[in-house]
C-alpha atoms as a PDB file:
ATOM      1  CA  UNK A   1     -22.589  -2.030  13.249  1.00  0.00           C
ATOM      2  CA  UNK A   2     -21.371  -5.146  15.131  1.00  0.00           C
ATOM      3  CA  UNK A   3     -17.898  -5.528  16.818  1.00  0.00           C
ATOM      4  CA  UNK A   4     -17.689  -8.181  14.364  1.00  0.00           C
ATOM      5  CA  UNK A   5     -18.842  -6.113  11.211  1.00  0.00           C
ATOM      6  CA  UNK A   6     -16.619  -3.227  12.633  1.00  0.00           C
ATOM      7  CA  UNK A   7     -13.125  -5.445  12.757  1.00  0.00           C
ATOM      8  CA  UNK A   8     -14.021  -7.194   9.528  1.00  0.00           C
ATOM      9  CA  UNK A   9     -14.272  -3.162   7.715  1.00  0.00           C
ATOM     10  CA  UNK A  10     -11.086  -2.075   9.482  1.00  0.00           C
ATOM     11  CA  UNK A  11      -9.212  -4.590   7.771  1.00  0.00           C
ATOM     12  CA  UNK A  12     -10.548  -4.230   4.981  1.00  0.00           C
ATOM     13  CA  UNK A  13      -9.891  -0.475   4.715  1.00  0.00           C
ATOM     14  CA  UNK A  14      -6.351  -1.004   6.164  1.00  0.00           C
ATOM     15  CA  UNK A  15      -5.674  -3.778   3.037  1.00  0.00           C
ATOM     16  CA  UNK A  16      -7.207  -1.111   0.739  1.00  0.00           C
ATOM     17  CA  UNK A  17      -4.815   1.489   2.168  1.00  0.00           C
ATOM     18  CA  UNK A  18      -2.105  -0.871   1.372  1.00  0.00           C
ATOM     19  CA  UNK A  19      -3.168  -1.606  -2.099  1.00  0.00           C
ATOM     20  CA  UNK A  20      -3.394   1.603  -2.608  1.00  0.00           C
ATOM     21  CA  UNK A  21       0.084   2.599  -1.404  1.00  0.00           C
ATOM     22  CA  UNK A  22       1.808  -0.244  -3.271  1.00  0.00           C
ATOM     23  CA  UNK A  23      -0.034   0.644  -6.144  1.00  0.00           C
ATOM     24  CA  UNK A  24       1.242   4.745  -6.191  1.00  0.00           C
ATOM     25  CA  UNK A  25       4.393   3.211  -5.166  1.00  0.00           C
ATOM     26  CA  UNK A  26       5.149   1.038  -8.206  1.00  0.00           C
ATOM     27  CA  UNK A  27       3.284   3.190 -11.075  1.00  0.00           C
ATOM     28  CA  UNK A  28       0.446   0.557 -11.544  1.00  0.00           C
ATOM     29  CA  UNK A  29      -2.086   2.498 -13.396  1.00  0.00           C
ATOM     30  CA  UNK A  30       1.506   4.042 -15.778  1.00  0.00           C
ATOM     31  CA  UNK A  31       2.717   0.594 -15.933  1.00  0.00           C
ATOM     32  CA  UNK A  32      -1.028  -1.318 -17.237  1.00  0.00           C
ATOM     33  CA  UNK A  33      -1.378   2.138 -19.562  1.00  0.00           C
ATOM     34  CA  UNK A  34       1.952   1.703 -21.309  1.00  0.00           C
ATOM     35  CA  UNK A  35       1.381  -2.359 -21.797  1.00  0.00           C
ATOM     36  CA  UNK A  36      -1.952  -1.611 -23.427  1.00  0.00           C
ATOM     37  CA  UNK A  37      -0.111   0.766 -25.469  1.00  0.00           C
ATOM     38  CA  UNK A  38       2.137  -1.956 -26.657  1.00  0.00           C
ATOM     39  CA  UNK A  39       4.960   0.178 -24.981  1.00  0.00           C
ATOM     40  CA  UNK A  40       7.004  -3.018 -23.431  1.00  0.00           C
ATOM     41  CA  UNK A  41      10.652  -1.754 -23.703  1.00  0.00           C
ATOM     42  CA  UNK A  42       9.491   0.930 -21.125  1.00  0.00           C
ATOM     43  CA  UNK A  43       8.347  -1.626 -18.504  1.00  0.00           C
ATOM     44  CA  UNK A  44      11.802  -1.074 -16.712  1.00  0.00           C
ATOM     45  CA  UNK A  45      10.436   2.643 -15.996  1.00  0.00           C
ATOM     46  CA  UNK A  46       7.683   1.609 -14.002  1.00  0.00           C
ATOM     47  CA  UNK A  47       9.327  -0.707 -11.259  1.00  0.00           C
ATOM     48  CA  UNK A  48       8.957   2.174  -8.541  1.00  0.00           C
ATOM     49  CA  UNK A  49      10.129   2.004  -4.622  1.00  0.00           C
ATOM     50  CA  UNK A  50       9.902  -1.212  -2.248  1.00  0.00           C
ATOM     51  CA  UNK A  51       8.658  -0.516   0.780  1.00  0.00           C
ATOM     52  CA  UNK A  52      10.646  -3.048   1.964  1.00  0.00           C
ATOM     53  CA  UNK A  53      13.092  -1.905   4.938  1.00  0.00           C
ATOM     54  CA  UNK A  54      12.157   1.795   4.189  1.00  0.00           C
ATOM     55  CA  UNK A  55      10.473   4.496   6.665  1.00  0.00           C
ATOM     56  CA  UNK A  56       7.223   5.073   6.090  1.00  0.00           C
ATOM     57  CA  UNK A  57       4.908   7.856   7.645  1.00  0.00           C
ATOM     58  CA  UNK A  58       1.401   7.599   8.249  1.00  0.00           C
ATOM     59  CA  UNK A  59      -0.904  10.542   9.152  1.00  0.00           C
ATOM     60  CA  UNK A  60      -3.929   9.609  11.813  1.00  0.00           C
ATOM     61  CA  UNK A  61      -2.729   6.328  13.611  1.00  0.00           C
ATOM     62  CA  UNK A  62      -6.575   5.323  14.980  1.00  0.00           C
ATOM     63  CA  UNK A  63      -8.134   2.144  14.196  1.00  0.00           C
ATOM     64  CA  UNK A  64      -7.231   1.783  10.577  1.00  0.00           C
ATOM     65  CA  UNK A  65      -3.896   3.534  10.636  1.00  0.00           C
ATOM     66  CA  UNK A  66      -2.718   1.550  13.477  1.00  0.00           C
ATOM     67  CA  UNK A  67      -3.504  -2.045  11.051  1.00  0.00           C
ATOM     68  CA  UNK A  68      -1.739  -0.517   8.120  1.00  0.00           C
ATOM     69  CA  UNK A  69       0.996  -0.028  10.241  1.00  0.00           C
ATOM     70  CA  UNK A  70       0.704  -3.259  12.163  1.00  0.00           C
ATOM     71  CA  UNK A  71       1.105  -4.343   8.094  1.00  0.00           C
ATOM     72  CA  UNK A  72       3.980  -2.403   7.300  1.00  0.00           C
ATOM     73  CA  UNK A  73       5.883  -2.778  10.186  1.00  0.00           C
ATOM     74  CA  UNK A  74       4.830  -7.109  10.685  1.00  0.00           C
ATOM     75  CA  UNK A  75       4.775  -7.418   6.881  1.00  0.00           C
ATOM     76  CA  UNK A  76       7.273  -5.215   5.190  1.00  0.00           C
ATOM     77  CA  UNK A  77       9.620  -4.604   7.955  1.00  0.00           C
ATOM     78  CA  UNK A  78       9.045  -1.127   7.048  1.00  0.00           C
ATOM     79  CA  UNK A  79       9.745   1.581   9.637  1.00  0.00           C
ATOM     80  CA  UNK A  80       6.730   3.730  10.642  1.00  0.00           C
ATOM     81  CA  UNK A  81       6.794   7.199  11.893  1.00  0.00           C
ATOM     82  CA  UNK A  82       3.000   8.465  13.517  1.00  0.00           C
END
């Protein structure tokens, strides 16, 4: 793997990460079953946490946890703890 191939995965990864996080964080998967289940007047259950100004710890700050953090912390103002 290239330098170039290696930088292009971490961010990828990192983004993933993020995705992921956002998407635990605001009930995605709860949210998209309940709207196929024509359940619409629950939608306000499924708003979740911002990340936003909050602390955030991350576990294993190496190549890919130092991005996500470089995203939280540039990005989301969040507050991360190593």
């Amino acid at each position: 793997v290239s330098k170039v191939e290696g930088m292009i995965e971490q961010e990828a990864v990192a983004e993933h990460a993020l995705a992921l996080l956002l998407s635990v964080g605001r009930y995605v998967h709860r949210g998209y079953s309940s709207v196929r289940e024509s359940k619409w007047s629950e939608r306000a259950r499924y708003l979740g946490i911002e990340l936003f100004n909050k602390r955030v710890g991350i576990i294993g700050i190496g190549n890919i946890g130092s991005r996500v953090a470089e995203i939280l912390n540039l990005g989301l103002r969040s507050h991360v703890s190593a």
